[in-house]
C-alpha atoms as a PDB file:
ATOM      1  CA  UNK A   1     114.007 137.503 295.312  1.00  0.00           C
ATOM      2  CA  UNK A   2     117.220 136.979 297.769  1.00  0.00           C
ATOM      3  CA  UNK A   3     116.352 133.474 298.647  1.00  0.00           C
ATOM      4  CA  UNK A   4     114.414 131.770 301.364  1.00  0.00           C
ATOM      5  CA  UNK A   5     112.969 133.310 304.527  1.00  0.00           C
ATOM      6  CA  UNK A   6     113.869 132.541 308.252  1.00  0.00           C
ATOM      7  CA  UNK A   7     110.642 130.011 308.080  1.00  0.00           C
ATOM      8  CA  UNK A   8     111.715 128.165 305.030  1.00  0.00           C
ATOM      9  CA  UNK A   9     115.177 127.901 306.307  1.00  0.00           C
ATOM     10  CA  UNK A  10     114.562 125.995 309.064  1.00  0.00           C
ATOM     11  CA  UNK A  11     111.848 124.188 307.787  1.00  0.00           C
ATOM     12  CA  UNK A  12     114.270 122.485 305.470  1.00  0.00           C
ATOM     13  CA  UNK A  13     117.436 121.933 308.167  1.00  0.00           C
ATOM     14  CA  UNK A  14     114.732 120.208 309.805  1.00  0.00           C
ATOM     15  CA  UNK A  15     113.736 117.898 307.182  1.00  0.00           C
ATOM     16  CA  UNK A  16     117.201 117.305 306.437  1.00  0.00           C
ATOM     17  CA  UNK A  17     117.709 116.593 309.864  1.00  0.00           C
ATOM     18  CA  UNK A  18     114.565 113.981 309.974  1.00  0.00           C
ATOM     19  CA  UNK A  19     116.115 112.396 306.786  1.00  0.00           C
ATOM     20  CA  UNK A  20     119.584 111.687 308.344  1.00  0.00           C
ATOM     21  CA  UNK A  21     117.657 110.414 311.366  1.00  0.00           C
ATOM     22  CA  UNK A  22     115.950 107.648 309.395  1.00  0.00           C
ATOM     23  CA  UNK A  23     118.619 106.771 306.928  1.00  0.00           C
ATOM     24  CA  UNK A  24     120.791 106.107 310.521  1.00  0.00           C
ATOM     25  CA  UNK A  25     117.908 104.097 312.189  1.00  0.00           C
ATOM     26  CA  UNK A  26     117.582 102.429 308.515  1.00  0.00           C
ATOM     27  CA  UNK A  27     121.573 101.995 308.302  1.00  0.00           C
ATOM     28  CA  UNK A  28     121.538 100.206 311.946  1.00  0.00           C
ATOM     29  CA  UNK A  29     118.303  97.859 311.169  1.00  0.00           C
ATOM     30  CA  UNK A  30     119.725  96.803 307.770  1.00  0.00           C
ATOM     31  CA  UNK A  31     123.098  95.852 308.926  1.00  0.00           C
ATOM     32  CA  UNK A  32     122.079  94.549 312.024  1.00  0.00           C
ATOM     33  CA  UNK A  33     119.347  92.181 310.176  1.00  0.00           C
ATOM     34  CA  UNK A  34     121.826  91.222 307.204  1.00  0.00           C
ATOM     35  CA  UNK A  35     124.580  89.922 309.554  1.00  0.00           C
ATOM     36  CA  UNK A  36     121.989  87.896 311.156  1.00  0.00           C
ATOM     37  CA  UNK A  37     120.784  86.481 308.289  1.00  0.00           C
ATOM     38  CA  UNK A  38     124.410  85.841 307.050  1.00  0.00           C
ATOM     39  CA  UNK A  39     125.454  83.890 310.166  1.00  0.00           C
ATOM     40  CA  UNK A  40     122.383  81.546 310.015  1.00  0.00           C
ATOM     41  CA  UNK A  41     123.294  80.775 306.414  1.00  0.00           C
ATOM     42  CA  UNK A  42     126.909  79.718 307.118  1.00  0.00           C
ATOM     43  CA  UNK A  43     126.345  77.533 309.800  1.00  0.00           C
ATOM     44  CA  UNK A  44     129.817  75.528 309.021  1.00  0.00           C
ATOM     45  CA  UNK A  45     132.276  78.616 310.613  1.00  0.00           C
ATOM     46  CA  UNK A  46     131.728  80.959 313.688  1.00  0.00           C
ATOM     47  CA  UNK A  47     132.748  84.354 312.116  1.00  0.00           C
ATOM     48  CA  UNK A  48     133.212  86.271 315.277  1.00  0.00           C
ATOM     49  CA  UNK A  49     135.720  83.367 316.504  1.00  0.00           C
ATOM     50  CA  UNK A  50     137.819  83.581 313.013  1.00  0.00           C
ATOM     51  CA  UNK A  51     137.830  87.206 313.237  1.00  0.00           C
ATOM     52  CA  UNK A  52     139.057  87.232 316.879  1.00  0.00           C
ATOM     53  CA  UNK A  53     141.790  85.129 315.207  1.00  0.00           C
ATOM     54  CA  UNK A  54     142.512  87.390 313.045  1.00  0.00           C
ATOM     55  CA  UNK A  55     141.693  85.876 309.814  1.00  0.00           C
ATOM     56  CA  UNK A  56     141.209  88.994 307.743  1.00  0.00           C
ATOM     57  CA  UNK A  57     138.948  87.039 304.784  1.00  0.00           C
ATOM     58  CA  UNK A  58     136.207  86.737 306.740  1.00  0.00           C
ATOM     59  CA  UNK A  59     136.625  90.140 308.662  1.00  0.00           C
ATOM     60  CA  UNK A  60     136.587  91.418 304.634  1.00  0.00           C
ATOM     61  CA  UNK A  61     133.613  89.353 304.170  1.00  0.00           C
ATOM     62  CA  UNK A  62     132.160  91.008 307.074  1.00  0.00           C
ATOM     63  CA  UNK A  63     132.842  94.916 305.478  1.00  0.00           C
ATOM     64  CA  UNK A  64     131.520  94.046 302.109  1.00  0.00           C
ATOM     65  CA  UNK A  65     128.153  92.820 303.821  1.00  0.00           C
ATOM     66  CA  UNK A  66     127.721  96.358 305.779  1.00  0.00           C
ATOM     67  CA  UNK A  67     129.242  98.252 303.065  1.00  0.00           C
ATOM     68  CA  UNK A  68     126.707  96.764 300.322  1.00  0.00           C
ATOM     69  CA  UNK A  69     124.347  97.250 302.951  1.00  0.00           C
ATOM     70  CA  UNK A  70     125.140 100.814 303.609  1.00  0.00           C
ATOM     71  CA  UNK A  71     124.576 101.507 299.632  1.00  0.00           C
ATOM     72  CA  UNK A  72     121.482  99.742 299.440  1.00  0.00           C
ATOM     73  CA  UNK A  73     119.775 101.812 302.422  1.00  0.00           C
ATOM     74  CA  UNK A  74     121.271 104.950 301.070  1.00  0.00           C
ATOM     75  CA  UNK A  75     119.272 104.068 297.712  1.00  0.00           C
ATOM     76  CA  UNK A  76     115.743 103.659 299.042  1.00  0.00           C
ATOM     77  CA  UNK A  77     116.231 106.538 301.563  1.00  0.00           C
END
């Protein structure tokens, strides 16, 4: 056997295609959610303001959330 056909082929570039398409829309809904979620529980400091500042904690703060994120929706996709 020399491998798949044409048919097969493209069958499976299009699943993988389908895949990468929900683990983006996935990616976008998690992060989007879970910095939500994060600003209503820390009610006491306006992240967005401290970042324009520059404070870098809370900008690291801020790429641990979408990074932990990131791994969790690449998990259960």
């Amino acid at each position: 056997m020399l491998g798949l056909g044409l048919e097969e082929t493209l069958l499976q570039y299009l699943r993988a295609v389908g895949w990468s398409i929900t683990a983006a829309v996935g990616f976008a809904f998690g992060v989007g959610i879970a910095l939500k979620v994060f600003d209503w529980l820390s009610t006491e400091i306006d992240e967005w303001e401290e970042i324009k500042k520059g404070n870098m904690g809370v900008a690291l703060i801020f790429i641990s959330l979408i990074v932990m994120v990131g791994l969790l929706v690449y998990k259960v996709i």
